[in-house]
Protein backbone atom coordinates (compact mmCIF):
# COMPACT_ATOMS: atom_id res chain seq x y z
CA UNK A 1 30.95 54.44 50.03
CA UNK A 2 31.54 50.70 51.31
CA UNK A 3 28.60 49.79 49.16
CA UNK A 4 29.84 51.12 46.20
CA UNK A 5 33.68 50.04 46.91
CA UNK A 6 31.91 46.03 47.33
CA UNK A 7 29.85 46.33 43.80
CA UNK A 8 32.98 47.15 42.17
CA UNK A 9 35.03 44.36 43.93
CA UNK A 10 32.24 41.92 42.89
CA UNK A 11 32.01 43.05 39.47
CA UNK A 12 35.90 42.57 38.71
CA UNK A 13 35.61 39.59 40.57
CA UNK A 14 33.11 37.84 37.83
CA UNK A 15 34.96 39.66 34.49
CA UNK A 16 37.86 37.77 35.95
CA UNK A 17 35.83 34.61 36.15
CA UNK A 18 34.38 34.69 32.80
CA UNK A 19 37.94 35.94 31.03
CA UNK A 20 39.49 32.93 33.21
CA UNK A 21 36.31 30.64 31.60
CA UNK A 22 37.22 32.10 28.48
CA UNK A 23 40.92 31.54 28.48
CA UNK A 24 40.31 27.30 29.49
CA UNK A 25 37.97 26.95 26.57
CA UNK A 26 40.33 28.31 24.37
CA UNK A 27 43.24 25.76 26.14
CA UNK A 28 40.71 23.04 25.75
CA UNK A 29 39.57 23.68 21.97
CA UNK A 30 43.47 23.69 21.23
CA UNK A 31 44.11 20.61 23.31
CA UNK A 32 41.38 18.72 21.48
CA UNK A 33 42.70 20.08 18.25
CA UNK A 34 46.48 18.96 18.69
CA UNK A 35 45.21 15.43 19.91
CA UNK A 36 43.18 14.43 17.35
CA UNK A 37 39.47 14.64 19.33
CA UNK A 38 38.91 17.79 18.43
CA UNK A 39 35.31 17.89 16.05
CA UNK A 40 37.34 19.81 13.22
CA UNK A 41 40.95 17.79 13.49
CA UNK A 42 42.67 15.93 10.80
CA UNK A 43 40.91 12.62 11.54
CA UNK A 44 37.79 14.06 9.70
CA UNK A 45 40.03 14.93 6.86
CA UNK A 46 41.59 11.60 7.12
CA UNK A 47 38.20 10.23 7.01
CA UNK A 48 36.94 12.04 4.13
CA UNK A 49 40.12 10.35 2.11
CA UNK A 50 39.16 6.93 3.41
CA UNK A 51 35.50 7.43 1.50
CA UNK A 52 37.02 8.81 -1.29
CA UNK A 53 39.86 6.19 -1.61
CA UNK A 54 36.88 3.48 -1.59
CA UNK A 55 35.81 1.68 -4.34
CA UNK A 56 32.30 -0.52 -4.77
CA UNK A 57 31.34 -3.49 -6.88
CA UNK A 58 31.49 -6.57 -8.13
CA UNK A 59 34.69 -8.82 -8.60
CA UNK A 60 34.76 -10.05 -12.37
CA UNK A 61 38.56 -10.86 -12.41
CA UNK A 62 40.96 -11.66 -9.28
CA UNK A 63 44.94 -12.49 -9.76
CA UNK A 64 45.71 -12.87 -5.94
CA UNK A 65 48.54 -10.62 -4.53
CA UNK A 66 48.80 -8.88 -8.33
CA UNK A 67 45.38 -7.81 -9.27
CA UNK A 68 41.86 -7.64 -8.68
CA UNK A 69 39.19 -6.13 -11.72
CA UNK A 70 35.89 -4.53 -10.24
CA UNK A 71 32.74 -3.37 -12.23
CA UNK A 72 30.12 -1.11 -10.98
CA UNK A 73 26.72 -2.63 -9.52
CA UNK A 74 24.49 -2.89 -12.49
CA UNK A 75 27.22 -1.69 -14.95
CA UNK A 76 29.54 -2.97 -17.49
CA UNK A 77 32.49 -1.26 -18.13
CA UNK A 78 35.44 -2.71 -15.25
CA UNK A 79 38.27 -1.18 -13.41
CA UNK A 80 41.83 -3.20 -12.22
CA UNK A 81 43.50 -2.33 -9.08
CA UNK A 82 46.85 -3.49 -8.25
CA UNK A 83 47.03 -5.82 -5.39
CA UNK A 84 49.80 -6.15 -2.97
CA UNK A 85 51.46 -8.91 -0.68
CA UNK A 86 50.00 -6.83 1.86
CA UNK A 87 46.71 -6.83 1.10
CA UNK A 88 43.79 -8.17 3.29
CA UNK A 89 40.91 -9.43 2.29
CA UNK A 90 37.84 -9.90 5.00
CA UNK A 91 34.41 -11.78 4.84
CA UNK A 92 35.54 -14.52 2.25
CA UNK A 93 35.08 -18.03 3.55
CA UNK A 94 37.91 -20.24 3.53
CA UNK A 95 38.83 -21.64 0.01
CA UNK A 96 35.84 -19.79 -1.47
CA UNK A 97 36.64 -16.98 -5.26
CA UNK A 98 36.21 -13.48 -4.84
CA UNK A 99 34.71 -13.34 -8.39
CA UNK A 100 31.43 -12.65 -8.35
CA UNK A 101 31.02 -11.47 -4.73
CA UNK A 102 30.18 -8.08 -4.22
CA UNK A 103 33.11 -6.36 -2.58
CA UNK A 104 34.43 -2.44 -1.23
CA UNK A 105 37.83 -1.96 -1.96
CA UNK A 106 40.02 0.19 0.44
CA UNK A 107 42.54 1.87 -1.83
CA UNK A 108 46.05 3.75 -1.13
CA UNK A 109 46.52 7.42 -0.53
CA UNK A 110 50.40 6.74 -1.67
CA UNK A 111 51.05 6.72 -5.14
CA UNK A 112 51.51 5.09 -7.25
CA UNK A 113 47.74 3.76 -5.57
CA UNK A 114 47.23 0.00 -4.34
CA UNK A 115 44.56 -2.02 -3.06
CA UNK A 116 44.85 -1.58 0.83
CA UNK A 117 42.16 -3.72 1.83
CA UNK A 118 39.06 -5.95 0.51
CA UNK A 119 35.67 -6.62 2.08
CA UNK A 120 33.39 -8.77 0.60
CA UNK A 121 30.01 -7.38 1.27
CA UNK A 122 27.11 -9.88 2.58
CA UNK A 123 24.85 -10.85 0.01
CA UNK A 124 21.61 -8.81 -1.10
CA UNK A 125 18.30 -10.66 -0.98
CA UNK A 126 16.74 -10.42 -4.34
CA UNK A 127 12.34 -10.97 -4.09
CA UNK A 128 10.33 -11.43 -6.74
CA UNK A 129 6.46 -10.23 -6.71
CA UNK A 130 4.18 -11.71 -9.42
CA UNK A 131 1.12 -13.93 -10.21
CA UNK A 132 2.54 -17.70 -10.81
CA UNK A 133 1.66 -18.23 -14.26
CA UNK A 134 3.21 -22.30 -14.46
CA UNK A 135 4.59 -24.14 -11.31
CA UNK A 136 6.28 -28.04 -11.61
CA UNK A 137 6.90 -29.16 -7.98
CA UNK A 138 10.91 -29.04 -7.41
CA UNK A 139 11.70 -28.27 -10.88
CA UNK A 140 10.33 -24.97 -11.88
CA UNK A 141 7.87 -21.83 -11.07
CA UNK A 142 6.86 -18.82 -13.69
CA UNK A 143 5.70 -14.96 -12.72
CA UNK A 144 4.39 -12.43 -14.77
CA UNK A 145 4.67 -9.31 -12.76
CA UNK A 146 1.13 -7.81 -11.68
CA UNK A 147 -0.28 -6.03 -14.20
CA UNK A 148 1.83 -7.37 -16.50
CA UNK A 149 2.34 -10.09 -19.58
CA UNK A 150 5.64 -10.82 -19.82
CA UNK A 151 6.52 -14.11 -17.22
CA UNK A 152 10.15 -15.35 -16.02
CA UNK A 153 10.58 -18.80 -15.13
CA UNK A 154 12.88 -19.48 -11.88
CA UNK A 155 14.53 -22.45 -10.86
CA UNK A 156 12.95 -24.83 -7.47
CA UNK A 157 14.92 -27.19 -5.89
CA UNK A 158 13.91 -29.94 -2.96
CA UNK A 159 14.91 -27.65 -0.25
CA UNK A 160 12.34 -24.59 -1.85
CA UNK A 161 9.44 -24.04 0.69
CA UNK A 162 6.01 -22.70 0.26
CA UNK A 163 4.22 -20.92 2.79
CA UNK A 164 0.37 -19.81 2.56
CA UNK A 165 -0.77 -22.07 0.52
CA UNK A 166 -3.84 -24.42 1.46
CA UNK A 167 -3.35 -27.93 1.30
CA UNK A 168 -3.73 -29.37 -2.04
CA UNK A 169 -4.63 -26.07 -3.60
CA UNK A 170 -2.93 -25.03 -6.80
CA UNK A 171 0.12 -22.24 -6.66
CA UNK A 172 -1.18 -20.90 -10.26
CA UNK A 173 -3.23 -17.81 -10.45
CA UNK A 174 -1.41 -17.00 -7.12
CA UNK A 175 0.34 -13.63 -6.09
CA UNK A 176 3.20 -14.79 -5.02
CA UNK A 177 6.60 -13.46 -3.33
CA UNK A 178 9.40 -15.28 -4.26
CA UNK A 179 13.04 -15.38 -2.51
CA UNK A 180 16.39 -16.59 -4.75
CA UNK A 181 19.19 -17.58 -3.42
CA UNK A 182 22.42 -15.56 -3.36
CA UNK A 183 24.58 -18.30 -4.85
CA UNK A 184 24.98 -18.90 -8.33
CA UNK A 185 23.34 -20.25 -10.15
CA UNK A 186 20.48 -18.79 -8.38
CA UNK A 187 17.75 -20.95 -7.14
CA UNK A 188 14.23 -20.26 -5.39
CA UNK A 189 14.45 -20.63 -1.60
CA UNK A 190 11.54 -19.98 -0.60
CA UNK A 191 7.87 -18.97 -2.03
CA UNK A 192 5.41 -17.27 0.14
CA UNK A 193 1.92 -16.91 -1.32
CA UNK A 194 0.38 -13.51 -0.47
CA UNK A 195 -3.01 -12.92 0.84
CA UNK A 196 -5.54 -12.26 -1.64
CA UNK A 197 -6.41 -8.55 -2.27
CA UNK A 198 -9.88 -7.51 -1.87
CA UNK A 199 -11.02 -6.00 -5.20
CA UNK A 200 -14.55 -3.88 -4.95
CA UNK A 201 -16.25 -2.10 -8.11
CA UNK A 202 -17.92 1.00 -7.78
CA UNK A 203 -20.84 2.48 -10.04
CA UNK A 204 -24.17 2.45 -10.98
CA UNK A 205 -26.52 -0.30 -11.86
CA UNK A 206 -27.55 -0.82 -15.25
CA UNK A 207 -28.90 -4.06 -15.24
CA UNK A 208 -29.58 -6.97 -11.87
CA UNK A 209 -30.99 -10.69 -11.99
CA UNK A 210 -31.00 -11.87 -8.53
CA UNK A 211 -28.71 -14.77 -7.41
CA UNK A 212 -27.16 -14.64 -11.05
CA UNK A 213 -26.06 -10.94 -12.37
CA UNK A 214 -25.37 -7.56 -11.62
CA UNK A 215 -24.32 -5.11 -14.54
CA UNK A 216 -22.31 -2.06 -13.47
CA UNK A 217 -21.44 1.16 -15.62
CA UNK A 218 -18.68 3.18 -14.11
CA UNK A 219 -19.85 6.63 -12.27
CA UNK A 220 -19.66 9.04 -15.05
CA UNK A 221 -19.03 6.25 -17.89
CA UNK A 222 -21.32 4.71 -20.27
CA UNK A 223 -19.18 1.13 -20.44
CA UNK A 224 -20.53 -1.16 -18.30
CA UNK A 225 -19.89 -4.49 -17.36
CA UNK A 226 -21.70 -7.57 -15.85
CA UNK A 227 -20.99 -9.44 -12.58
CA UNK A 228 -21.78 -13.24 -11.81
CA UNK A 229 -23.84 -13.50 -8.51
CA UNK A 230 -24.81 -16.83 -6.45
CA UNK A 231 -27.22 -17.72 -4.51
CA UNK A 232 -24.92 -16.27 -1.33
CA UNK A 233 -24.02 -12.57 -2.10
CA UNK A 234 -25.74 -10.19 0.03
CA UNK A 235 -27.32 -6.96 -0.50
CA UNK A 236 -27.02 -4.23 2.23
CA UNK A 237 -28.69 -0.70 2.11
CA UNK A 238 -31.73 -1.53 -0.51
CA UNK A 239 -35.19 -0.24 0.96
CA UNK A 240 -37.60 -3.94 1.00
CA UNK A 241 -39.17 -4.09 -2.46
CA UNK A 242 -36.68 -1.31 -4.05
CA UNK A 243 -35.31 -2.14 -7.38
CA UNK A 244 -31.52 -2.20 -7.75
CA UNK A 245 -31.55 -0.34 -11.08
CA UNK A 246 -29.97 2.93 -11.19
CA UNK A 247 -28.82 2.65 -7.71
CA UNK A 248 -24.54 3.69 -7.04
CA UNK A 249 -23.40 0.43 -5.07
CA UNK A 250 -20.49 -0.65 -4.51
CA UNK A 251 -19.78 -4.36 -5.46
CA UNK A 252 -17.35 -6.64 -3.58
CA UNK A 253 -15.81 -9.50 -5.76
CA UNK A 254 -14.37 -12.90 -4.53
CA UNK A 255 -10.57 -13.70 -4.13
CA UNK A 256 -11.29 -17.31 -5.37
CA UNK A 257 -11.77 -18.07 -9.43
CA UNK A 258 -13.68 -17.84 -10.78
CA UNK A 259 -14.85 -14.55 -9.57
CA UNK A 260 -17.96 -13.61 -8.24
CA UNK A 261 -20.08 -10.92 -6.24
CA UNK A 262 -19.63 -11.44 -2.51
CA UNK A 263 -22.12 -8.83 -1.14
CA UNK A 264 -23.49 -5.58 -2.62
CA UNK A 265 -23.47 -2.23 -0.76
CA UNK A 266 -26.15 0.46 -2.32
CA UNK A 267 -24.58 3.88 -1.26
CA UNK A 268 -26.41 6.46 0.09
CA UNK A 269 -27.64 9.27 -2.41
CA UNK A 270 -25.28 11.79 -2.71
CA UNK A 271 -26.43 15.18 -2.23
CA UNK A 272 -26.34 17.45 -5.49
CA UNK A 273 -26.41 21.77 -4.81
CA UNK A 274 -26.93 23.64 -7.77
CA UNK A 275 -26.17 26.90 -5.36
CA UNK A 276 -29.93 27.97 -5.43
CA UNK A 277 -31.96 28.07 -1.53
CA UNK A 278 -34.97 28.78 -1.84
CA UNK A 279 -35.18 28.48 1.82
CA UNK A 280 -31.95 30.24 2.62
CA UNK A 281 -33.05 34.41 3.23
CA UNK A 282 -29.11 35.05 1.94
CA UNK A 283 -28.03 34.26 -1.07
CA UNK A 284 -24.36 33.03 -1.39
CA UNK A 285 -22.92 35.60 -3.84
CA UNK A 286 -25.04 37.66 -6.25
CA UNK A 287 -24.34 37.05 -9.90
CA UNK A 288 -22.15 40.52 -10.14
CA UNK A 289 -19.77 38.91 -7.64
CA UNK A 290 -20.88 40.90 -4.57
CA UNK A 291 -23.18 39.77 -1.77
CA UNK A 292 -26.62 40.06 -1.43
CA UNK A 293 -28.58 40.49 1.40
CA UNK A 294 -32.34 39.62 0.80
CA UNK A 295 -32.60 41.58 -2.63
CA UNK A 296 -36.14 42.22 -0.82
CA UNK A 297 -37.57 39.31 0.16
CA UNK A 298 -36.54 40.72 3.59
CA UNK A 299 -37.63 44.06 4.25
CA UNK A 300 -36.41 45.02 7.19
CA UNK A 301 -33.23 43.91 6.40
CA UNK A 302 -32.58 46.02 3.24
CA UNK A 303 -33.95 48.78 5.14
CA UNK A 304 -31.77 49.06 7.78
CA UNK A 305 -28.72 48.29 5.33
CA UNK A 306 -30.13 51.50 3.38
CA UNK A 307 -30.41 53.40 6.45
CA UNK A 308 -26.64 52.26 7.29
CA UNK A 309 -25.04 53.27 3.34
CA UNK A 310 -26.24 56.77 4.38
């Protein structure tokens, strides 16, 4: 009876734990609510105004403490926000316009709505990626995107740097990455010419003169195309005394111009299965779909799968 009386005892004891647990979670979770910490309070809600009330862009028209006219990044048509005495404006150096910067506006909740607050936002760096098609030292420097035709000529000034480029060699017929300036007018600041990219042709010979040319047709093509060699370019996988001539190689051109083979790489025969094995007892799938096991070139086999459909 005393054990039963002290299981009972214990077991109110811990309901009145947990329903005590309960009741301070509940007193916290209001607590938290009523102070503003809470994870669902009016701060979030206060917050989602604040990105709502913001505006981006860039400043095409500024009238300080009446006005200030924003238009989208990358669009046209421009918006005017009324400005007030109160008004702060952040990240502008001292004396410097707000026109053209690229600013967030903080706007009013109140109506009729005002400009609460503007932040000019830090520049963007702008790179350019091309081949240099024209360069005059400190003047001027013209890309043509890869791949393409049409080339945009960019200002250089005195203080423009170039990195990666050998001494006395020539920035044309480069790849280059260019980096402008985030003033205006915008200016080249620095150019950085990019490692050459290994270029490598793959097919099969149609036609080889050692030391002077290789002719390659495409796998599966019938267009092919001839190769200069020099006395340098090395061959790699060729039996002694082999021809070249209908071998699949792969061909690996210079970086330099004008272009040449660096070394040639015959690949190994690839392996062609025209599902026959003559050698294989099983067959992969007989020609009705099903599988075959022998069809009698193994008799035991078929006999013992007779003996099993039985």
């Amino acid at each position: 009876m005393s054990t039963f009386t002290t299981k009972v005892a214990g077991r109110i004891a811990v309901a009145a734990v947990l329903s005590l647990g309960i009741t301070a979670g509940s007193i916290g979770i209001a607590s938290a609510s009523s102070n503003g910490h809470g994870r669902f309070d009016h701060a979030s809600a206060g917050s989602s105004w604040t990105y709502a009330n913001r505006v981006n862009g860039v400043v095409t028209g500024y009238v300080a403490g009446a006005s200030i006219t924003i238009a989208p990044r990358g669009g046209t048509t421009a918006t005017t926000y009324t400005l007030t005495s109160a008004t702060t404006i952040a990240g502008l150096a001292t004396g410097a316009s707000l026109v053209n910067n690229d600013v967030s506006l903080t706007l009013s909740t109140t109506t009729p709505t005002t400009v609460v607050s503007i932040k000019v936002e830090a520049p963007r760096v702008k790179c350019i990626n091309g081949v240099v098609t024209g360069y005059v030292a400190g003047a001027s420097i013209t890309i043509a995107p890869r791949g393409g035709t049409t080339a945009t000529t960019y200002t250089l000034t005195s203080a423009t740097t170039i990195a990666g480029l050998a001494t006395g060699a020539s920035l044309v017929n480069n790849d280059v990455s260019l980096t402008l300036s985030t003033t205006t007018p915008t200016t080249v600041v620095s150019i950085k010419v990019e490692a050459p990219r290994v270029k490598c042709i793959n097919g099969v010979v149609t036609g080889y003169v050692a030391g002077a040319s290789i002719t390659i047709a495409l796998r599966g093509g019938t267009t092919a195309t001839t190769y200069t060699l020099t006395s340098a370019t090395t061959i790699a996988g060729l039996a002694t005394g082999a021809s070249l001539v209908n071998n699949d190689v792969s061909l690996t051109l210079s970086t330099t111009t004008p272009t040449t083979g660096v070394s040639i790489k015959v690949e190994a025969p690839r392996v062609k299965c025209d599902g026959t094995n003559s050698h294989s007892p099983l067959s992969a799938h007989a020609s009705d779909g099903h599988q075959a096991f022998g069809h009698g070139s193994n008799h035991h086999s078929s006999a013992r799968f007779a003996n099993f459909h039985r």
